[in-house]
Structures are given as C-alpha cells and as structure tokens.
C-alpha atoms as a PDB file:
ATOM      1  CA  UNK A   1     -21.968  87.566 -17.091  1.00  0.00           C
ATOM      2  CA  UNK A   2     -22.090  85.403 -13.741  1.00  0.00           C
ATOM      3  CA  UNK A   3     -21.514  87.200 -10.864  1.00  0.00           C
ATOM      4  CA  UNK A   4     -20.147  85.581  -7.784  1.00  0.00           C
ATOM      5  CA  UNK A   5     -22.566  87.326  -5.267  1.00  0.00           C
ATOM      6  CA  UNK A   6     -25.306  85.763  -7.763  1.00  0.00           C
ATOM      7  CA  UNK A   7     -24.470  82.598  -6.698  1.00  0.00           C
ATOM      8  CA  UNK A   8     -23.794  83.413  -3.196  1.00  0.00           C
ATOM      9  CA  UNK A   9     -27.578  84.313  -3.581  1.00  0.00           C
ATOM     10  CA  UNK A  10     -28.745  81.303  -5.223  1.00  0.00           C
ATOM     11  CA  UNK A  11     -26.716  78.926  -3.174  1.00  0.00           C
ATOM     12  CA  UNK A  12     -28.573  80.406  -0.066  1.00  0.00           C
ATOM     13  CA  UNK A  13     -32.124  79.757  -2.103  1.00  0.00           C
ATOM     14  CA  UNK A  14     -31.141  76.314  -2.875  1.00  0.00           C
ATOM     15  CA  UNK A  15     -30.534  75.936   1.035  1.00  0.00           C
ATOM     16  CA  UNK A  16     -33.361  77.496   2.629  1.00  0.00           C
ATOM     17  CA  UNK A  17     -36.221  77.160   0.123  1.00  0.00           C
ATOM     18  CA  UNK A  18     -37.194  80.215  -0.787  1.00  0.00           C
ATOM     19  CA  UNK A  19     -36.637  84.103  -1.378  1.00  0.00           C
ATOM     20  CA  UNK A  20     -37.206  85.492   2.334  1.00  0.00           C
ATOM     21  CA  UNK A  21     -35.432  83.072   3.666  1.00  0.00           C
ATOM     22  CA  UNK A  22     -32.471  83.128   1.506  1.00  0.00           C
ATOM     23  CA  UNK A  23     -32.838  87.060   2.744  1.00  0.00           C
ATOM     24  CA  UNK A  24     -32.789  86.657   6.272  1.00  0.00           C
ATOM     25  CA  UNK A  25     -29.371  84.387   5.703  1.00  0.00           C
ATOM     26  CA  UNK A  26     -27.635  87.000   3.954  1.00  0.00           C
ATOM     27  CA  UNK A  27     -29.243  89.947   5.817  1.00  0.00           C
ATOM     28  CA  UNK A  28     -30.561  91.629   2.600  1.00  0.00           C
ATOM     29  CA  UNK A  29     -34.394  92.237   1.451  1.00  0.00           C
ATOM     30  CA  UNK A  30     -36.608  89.662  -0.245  1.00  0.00           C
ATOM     31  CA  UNK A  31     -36.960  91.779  -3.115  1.00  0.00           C
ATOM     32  CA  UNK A  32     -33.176  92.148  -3.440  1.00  0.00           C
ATOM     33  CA  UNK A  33     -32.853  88.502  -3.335  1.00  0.00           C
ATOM     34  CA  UNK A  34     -35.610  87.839  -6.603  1.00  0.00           C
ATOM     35  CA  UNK A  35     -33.912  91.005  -8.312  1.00  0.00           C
ATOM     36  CA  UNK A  36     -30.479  89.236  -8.043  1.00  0.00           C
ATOM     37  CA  UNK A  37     -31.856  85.785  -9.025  1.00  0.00           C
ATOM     38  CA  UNK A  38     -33.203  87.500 -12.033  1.00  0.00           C
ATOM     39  CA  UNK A  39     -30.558  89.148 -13.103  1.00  0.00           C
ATOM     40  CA  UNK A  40     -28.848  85.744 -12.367  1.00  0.00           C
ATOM     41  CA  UNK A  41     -31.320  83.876 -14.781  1.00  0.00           C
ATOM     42  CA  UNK A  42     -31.267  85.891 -17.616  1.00  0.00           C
ATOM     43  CA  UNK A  43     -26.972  85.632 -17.885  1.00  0.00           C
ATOM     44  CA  UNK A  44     -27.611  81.895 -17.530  1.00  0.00           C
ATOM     45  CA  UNK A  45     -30.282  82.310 -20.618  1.00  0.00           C
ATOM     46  CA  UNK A  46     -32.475  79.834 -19.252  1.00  0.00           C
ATOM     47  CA  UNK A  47     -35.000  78.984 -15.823  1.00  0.00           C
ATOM     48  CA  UNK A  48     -32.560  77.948 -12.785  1.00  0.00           C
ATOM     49  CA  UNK A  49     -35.719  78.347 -10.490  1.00  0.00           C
ATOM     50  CA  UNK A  50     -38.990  77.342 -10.142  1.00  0.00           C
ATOM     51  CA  UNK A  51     -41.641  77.413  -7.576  1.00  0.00           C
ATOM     52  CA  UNK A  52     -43.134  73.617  -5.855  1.00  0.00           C
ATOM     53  CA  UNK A  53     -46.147  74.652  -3.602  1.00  0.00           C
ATOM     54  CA  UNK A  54     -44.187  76.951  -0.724  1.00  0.00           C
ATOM     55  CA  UNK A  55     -40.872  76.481  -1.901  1.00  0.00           C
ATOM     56  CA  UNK A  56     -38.224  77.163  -4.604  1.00  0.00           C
ATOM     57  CA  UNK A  57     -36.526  74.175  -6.142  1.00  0.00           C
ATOM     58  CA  UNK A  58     -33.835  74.132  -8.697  1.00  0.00           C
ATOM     59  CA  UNK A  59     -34.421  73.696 -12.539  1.00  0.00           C
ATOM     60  CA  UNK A  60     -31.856  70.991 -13.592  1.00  0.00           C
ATOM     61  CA  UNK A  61     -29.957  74.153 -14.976  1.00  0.00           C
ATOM     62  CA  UNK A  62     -30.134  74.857 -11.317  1.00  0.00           C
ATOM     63  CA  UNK A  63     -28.228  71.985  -9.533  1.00  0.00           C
ATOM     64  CA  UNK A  64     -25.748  72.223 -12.373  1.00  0.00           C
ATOM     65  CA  UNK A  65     -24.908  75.876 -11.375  1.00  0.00           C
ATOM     66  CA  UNK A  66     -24.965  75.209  -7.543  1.00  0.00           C
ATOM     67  CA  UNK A  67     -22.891  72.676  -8.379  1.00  0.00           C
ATOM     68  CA  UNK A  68     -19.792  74.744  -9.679  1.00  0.00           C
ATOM     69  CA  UNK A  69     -20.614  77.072  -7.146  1.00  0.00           C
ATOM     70  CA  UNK A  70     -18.966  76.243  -4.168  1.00  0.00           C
ATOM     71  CA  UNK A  71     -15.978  75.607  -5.941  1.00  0.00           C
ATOM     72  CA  UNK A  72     -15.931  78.668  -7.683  1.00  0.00           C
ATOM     73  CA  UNK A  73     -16.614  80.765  -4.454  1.00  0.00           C
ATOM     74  CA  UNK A  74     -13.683  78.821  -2.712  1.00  0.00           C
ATOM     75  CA  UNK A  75     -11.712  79.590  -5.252  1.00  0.00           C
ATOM     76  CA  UNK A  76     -12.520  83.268  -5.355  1.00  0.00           C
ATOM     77  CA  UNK A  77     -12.488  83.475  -1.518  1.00  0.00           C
ATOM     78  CA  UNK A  78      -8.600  81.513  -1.485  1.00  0.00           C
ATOM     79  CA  UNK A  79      -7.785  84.522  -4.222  1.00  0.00           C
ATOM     80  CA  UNK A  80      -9.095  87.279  -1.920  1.00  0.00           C
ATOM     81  CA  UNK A  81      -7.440  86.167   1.188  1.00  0.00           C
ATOM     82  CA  UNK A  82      -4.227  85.481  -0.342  1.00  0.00           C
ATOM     83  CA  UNK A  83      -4.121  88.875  -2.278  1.00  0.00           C
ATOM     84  CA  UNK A  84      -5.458  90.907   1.067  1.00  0.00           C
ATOM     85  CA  UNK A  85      -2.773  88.811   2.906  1.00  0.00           C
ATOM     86  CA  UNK A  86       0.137  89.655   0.565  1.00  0.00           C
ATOM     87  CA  UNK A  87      -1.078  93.044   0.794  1.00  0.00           C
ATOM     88  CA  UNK A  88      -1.780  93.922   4.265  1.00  0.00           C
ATOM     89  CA  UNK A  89      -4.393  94.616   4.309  1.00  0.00           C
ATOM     90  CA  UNK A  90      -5.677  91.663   7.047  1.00  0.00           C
ATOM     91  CA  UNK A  91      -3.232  88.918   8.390  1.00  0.00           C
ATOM     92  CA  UNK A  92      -6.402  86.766   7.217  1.00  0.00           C
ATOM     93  CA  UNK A  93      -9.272  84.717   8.408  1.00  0.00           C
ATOM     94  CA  UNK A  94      -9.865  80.743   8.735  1.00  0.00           C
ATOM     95  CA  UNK A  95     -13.328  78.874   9.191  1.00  0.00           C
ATOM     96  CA  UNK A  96     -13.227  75.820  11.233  1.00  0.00           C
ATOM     97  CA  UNK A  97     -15.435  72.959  11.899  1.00  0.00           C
ATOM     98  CA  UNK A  98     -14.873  70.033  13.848  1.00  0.00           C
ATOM     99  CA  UNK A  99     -15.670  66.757  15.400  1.00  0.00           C
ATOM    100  CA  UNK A 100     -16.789  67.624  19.339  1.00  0.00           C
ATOM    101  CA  UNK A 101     -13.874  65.482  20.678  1.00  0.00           C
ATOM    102  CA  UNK A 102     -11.367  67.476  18.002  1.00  0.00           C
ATOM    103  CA  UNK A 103     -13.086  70.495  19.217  1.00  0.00           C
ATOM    104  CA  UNK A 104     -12.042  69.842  22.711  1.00  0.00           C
ATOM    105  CA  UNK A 105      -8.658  68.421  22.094  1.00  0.00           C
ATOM    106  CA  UNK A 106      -6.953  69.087  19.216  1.00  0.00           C
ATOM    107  CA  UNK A 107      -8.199  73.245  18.158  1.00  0.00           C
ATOM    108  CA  UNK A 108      -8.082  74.756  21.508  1.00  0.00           C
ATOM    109  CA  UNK A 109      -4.059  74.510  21.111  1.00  0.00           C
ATOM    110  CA  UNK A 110      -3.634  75.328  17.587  1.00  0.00           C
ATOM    111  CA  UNK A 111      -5.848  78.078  17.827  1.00  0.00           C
ATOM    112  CA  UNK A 112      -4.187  79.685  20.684  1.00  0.00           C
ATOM    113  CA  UNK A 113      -0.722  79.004  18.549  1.00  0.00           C
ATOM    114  CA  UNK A 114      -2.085  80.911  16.089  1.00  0.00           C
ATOM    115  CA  UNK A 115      -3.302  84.125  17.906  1.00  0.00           C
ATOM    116  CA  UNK A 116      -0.249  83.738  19.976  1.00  0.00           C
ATOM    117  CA  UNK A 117       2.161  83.713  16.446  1.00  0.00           C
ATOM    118  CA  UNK A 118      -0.164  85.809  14.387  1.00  0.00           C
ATOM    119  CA  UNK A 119      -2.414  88.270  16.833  1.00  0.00           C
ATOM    120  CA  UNK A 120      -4.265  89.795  13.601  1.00  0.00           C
ATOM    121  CA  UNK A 121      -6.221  86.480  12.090  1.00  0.00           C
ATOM    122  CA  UNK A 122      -9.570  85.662  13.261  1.00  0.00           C
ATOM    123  CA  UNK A 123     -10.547  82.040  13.469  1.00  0.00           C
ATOM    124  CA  UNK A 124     -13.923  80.532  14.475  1.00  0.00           C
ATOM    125  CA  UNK A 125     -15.109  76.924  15.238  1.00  0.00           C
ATOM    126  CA  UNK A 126     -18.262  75.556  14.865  1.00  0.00           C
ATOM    127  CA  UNK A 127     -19.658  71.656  15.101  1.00  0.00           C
ATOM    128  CA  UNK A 128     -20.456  69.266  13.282  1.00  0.00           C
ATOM    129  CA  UNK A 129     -19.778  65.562  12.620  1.00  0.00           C
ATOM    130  CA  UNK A 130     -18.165  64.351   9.155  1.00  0.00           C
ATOM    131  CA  UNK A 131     -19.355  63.910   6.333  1.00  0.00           C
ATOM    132  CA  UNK A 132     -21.587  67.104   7.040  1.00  0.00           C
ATOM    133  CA  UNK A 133     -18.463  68.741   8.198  1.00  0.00           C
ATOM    134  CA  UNK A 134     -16.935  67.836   4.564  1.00  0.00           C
ATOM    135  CA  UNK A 135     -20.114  68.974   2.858  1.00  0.00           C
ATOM    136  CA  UNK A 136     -19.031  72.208   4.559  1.00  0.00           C
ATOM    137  CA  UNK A 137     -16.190  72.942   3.597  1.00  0.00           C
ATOM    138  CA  UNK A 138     -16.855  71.771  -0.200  1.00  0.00           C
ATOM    139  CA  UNK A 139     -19.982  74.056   0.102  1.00  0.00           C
ATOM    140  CA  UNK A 140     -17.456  77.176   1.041  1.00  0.00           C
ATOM    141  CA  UNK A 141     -18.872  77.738   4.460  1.00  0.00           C
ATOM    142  CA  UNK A 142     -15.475  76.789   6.054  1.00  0.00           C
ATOM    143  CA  UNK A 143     -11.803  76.763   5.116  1.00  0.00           C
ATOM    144  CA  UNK A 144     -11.078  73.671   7.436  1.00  0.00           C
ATOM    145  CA  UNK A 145     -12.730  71.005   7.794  1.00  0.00           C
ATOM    146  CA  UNK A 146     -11.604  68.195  10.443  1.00  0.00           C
ATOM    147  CA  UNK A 147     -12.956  64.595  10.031  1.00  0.00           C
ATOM    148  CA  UNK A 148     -12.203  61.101  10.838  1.00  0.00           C
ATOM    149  CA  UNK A 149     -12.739  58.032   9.047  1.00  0.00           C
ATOM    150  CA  UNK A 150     -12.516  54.584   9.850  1.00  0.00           C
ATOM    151  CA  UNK A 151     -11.440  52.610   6.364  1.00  0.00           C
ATOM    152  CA  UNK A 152      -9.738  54.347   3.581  1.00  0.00           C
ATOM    153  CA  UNK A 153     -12.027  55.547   0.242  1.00  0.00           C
ATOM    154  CA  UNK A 154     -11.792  57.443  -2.345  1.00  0.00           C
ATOM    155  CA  UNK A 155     -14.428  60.156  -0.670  1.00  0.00           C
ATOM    156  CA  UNK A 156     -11.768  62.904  -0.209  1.00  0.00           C
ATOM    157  CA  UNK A 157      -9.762  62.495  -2.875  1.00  0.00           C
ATOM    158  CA  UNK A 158     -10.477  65.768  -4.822  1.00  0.00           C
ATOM    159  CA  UNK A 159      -9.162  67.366  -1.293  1.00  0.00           C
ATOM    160  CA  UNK A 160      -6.353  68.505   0.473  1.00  0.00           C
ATOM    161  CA  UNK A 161      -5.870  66.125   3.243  1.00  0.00           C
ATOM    162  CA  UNK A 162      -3.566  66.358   6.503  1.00  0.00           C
ATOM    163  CA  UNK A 163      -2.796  63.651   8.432  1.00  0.00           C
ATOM    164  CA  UNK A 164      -3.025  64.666  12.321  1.00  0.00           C
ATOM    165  CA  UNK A 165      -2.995  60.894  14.417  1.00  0.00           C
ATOM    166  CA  UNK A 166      -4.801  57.695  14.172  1.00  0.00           C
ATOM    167  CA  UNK A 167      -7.022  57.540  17.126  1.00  0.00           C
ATOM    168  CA  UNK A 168      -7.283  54.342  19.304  1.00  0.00           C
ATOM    169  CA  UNK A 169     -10.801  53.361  20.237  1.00  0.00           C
ATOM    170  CA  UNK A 170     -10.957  51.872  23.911  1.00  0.00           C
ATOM    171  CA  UNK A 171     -12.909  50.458  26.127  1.00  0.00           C
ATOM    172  CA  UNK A 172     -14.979  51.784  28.718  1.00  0.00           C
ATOM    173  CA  UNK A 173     -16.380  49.240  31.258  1.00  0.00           C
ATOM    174  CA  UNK A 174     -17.621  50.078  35.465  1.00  0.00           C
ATOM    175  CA  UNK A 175     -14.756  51.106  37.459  1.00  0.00           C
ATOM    176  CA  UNK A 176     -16.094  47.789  39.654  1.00  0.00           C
ATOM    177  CA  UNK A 177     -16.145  45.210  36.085  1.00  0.00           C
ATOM    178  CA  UNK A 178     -14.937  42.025  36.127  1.00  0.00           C
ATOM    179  CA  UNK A 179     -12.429  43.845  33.496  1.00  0.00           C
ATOM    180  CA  UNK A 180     -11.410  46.428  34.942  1.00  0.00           C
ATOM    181  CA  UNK A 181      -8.071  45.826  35.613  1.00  0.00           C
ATOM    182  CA  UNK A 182      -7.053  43.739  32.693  1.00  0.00           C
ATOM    183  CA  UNK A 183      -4.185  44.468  30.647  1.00  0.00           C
ATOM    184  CA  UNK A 184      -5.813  43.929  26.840  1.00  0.00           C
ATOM    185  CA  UNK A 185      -9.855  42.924  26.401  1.00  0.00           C
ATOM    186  CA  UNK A 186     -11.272  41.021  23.916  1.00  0.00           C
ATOM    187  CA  UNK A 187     -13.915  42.796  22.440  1.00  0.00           C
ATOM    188  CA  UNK A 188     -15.584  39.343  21.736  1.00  0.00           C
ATOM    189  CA  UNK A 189     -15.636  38.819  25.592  1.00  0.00           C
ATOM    190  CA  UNK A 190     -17.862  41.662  26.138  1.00  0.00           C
ATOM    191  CA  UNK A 191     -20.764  39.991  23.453  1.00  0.00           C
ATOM    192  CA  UNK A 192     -23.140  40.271  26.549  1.00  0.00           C
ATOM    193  CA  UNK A 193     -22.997  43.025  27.968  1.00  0.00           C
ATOM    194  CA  UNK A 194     -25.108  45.844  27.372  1.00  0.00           C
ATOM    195  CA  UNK A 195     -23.474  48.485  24.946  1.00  0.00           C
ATOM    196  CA  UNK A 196     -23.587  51.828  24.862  1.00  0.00           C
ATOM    197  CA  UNK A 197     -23.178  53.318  21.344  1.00  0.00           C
ATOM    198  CA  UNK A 198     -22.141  57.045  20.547  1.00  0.00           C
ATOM    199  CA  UNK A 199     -22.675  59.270  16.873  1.00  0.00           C
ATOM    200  CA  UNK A 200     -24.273  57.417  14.138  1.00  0.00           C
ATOM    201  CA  UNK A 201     -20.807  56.888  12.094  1.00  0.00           C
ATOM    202  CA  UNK A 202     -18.911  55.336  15.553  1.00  0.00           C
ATOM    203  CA  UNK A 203     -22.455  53.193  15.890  1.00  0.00           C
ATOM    204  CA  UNK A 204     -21.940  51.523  12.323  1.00  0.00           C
ATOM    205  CA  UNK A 205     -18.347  51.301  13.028  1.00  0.00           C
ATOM    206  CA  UNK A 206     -19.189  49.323  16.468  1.00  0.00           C
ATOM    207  CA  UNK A 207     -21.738  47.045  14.971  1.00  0.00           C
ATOM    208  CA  UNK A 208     -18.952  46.653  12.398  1.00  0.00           C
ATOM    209  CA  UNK A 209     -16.148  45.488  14.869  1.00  0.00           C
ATOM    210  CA  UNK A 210     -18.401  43.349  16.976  1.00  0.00           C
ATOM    211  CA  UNK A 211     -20.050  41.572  14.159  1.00  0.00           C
ATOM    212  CA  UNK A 212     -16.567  40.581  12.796  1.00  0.00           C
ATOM    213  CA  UNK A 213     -15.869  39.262  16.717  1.00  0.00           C
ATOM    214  CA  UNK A 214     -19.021  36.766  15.851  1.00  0.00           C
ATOM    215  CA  UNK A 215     -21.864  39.075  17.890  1.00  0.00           C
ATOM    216  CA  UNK A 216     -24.347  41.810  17.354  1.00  0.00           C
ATOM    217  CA  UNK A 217     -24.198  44.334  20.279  1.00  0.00           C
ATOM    218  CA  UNK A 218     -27.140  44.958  22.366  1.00  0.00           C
ATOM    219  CA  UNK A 219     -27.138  48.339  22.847  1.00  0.00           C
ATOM    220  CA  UNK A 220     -29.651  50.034  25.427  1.00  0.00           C
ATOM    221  CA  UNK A 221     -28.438  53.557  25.021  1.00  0.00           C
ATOM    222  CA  UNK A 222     -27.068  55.483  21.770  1.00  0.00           C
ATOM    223  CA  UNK A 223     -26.601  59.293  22.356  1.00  0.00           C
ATOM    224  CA  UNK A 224     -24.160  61.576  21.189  1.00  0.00           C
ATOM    225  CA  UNK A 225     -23.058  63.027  24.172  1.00  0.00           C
ATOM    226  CA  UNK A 226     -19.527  61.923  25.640  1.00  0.00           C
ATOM    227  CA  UNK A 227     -19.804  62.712  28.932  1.00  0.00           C
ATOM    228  CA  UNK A 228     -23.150  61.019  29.080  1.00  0.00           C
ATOM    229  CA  UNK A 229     -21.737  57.833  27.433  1.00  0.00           C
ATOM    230  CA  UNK A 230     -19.181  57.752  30.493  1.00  0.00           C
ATOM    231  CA  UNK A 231     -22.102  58.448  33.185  1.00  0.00           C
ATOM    232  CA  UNK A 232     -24.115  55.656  31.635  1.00  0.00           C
ATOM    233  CA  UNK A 233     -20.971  53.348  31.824  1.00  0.00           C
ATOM    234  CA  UNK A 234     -20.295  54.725  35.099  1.00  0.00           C
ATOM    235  CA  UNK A 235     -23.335  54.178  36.799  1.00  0.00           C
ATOM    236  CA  UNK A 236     -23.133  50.190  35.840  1.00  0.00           C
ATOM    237  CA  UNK A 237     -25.709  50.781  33.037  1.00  0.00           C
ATOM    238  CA  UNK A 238     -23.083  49.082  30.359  1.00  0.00           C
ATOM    239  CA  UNK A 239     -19.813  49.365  28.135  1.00  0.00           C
ATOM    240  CA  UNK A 240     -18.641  51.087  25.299  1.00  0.00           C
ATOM    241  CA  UNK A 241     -16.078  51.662  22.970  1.00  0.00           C
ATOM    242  CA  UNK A 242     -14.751  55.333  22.562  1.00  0.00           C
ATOM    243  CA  UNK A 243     -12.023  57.622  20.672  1.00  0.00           C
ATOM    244  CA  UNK A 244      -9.424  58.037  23.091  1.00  0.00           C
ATOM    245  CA  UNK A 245      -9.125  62.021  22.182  1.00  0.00           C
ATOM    246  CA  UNK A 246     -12.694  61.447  23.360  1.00  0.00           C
ATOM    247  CA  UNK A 247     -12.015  60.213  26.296  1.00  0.00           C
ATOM    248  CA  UNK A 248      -9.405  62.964  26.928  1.00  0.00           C
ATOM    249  CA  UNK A 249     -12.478  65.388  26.898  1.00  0.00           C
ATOM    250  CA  UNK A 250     -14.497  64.410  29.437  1.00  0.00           C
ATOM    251  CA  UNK A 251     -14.162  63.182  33.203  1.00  0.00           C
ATOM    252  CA  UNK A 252     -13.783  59.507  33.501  1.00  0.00           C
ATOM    253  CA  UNK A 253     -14.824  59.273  37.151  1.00  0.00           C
ATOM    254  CA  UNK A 254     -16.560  55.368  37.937  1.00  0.00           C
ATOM    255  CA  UNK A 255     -15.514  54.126  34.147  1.00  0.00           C
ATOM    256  CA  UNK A 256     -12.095  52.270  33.940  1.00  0.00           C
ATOM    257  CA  UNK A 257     -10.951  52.255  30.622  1.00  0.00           C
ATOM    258  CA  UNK A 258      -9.802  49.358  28.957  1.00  0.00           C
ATOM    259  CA  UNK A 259      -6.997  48.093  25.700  1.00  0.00           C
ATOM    260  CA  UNK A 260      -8.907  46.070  23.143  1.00  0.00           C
ATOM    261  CA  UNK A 261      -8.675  43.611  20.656  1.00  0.00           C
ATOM    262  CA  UNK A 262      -8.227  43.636  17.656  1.00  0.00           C
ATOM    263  CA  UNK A 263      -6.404  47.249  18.323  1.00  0.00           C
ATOM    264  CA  UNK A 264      -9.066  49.296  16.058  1.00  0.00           C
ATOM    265  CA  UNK A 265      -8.327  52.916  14.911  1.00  0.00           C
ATOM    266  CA  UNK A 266     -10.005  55.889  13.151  1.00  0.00           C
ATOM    267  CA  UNK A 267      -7.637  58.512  10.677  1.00  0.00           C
ATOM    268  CA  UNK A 268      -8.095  61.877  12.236  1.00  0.00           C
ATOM    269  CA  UNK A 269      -7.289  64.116   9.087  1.00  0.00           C
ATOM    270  CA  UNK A 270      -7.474  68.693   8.950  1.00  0.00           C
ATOM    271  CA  UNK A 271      -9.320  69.014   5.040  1.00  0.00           C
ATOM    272  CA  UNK A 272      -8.913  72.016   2.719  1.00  0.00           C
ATOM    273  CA  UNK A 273      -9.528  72.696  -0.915  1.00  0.00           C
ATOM    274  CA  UNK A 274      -6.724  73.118  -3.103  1.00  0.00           C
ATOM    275  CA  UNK A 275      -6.886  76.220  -3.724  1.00  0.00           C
ATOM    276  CA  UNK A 276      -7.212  77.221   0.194  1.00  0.00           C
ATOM    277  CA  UNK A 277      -4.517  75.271   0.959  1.00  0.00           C
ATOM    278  CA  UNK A 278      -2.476  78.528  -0.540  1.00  0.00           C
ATOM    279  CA  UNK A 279      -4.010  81.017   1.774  1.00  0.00           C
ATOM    280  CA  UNK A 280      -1.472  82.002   4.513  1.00  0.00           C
ATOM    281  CA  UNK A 281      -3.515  81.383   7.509  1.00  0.00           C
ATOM    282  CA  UNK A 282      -5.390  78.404   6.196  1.00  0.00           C
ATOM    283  CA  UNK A 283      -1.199  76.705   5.505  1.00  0.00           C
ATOM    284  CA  UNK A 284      -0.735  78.396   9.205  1.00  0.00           C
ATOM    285  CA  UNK A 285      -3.330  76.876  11.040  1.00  0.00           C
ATOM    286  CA  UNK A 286      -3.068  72.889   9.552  1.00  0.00           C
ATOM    287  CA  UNK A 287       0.727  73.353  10.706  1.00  0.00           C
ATOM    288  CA  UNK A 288      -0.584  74.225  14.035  1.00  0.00           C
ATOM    289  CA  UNK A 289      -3.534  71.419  13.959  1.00  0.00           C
ATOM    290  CA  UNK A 290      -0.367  69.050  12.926  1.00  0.00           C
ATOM    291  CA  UNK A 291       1.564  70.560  15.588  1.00  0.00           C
ATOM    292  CA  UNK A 292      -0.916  70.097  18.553  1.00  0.00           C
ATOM    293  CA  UNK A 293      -1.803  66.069  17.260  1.00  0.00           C
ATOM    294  CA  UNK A 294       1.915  65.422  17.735  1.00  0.00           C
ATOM    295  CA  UNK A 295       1.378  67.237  21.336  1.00  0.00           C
END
C-alpha cells in the first residue's frame, strides 16, 4: 500500500537530487529516507529511482507517481484541516505565496483580518513570482497561491480561481519630463526613451505592448526590484511602465506617474485547489484577500 509520507519522501528526492538532501528537507536521517523509498518501491512493484552520476532521477514510473502526488497530498492535507477544524482541535492553518507588490498591498490587510476575526489560525507568506508561485501551490507547498496574468488561458483551469482587481499598469517618467503633467500618454510617444523593464513576465508583457504601438523598447536597465525601478526613473536614467499596486508599495519621490494608452491591465487572481477551497481558513482568508482588493 502507498503511504502518503512515502511520497512526501519521494517528492522531496525528486526536488533535491538525492537521499541526504531529501533528509535535511524533512529533518529526518539519510538512511530513513532510502528505507522509506524502499519500502515505497516495492508497493509500487517496480524501480521509481535510479542513480545518474551524483544524483537520483526518476524512473518513468517515477514522474508518473510524483505526478499524482501533489494532488493526492492536497487532498489529504484539505481532509486533515477540515476534520481538525470541525473538531477543534486547531482553528487551522493557510500557506501563502505572493507576488512582492501583492505581498505589500493586498496580504498585510487580509492577514491582519484574519488574526483579528480568528486569533487561533496561523498564516505565513513567502515570495515568489507566478507561474512558480502556481507550481507551488499545485506541488502542495502552499494553500494560496496569488498570481497575475496578463491575457486569459486555459493555464488555471483545473483551479480554484478568485478574482481580486484588474491592475492598471502606468507610467513612470522624471518628475522634470516633458510628460509629466499630461493628462493620458501615448505609450507610442515614449518609443525613444530609454526603458526600464521590471520581472521577466512584466518584461515580455512590455515588449508586447510597445511592439503593438510600432517600436521595440530600448531598455538599459531590467531588475526586479520596485523601488529601484522608481530610483532609476527618478534619477532621469529613463521610463517605465508599472502595476499600480506596485506603485502603491514603494516611495515615488522624483518619478511622476503617468495614464497610458491603450489603458493595459493585468487579472490579479487568490488560487486554491478544489479540494482546499473547503478548508475553513483557506474559504476565510480568499474572503479577506477579496475583501482588502475592494479596499
């Protein structure tokens, strides 16, 4: 029979390459990591490991396993919270990870709306862009998962998806630009300038945008640092287009931000599986995510 901390096990293998440092992730011994994988093999009936120079890689068996994993360990983690919720036993825990200008904006309020209403859960945050922040949660190493995206596709459709806002990009141009102070910009008018770009998904997206305006952007600088996109702009360096909940996040001081055209705008959605989507506190906090995007 299949155990589920088998394939906690062999999930952490898959991800770190080998035995001892599948142990070191899960805080147990090597040697209790190869017993479990054995055990693990033989109620598969066949290889689901095998070793390529220093590292483990999965047998085709393997990947097929892994796989079904993370749903099946969502699903039994959903069950467990739910029960122990129902029960009493814990008013329940929720996993997030987020987008750094969601992080700023958006959790800090529903979070503290959720200690506030329910003192007892524990909810924790850490970063990451989409789709690695999707990969996340579909790998069971979160319950919530908030992403953006700019055109819709059929990439979350075996998720639970919440709406929160659509996001205006803006301009950002020196307080002193010839801009500044204009009511809408066309983005076409800006073809040469110097650009500065932010994450690798909003750097496509501006390349995207521009090239559709009849240009390809220059752009001199490409970090993914917010503030340092404004203090780049700021110091005369160049423009940029940003989220506006990105912009909320950082000080603006030098940079005048700007209304473009065409009025582009990103889907900022809260993700669960299915079956989390049950869970008490996961339900809690994507009314509370909802609630603070409304804010």
């Amino acid at each position: 029979m299949i155990e589920a901390r088998h394939l906690r096990v062999l999930r952490a293998v898959d991800r770190t390459g080998s035995f001892s440092a599948a142990a070191r992730r899960l805080g147990c011994t090597q040697p209790a990591v190869s017993q479990q994988m054995k055990a693990l093999e033989q109620s598969a009936g066949t290889p689901l490991l095998v070793r390529s120079g220093r590292e483990m890689r999965l047998t085709e068996a393997g990947q097929a396993l892994v796989r079904h994993a993370a749903g099946i360990l969502a699903g039994l983690t959903a069950a467990e919270e739910e029960v122990a919720a129902l029960a009493g036993l814990r008013a329940g825990r929720a996993r997030l990870v987020s987008f750094p200008s969601g992080s700023s904006t958006l959790v800090p309020t529903a979070v503290a709306a959720m200690r506030n209403d329910h003192p007892g859960t524990r909810v924790s945050l850490v970063e990451a862009e989409p789709p690695g922040s999707v990969e996340m949660l579909r790998a069971g190493d979160c319950e919530i998962a908030l992403a953006f995206r700019y055109e819709p596709s059929p990439e979350w459709d075996d998720l639970v998806v919440r709406p929160l806002l659509a996001d205006r990009l803006v301009g950002l141009v020196p307080a002193e630009h010839r801009f500044a102070d204009a009511p809408v910009v066309g983005i076409g008018t800006l073809a040469e300038e110097p650009w500065i770009a932010g994450c690798p998904r909003c750097r496509a997206h501006l390349v995207d945008v521009c090239e559709r305006a009849g240009f390809t952007p220059r752009i001199d600088f490409a970090t993914d640092d917010y503030p340092a996109v404004v203090g780049l702009v700021g110091a005369g360096l160049g423009v940029a287009v940003l989220p506006e909940l990105a912009v909320r996040s950082v000080r603006t001081q030098g940079v005048a931000t700007v209304r473009l055209e065409p009025d582009v705008r990103r889907e900022v959605v809260a993700l669960t599986l299915p079956d989390l989507a049950r869970v008490p506190v996961v339900g809690g906090m994507l009314d509370r995510l909802e609630t603070a995007a409304r804010g």
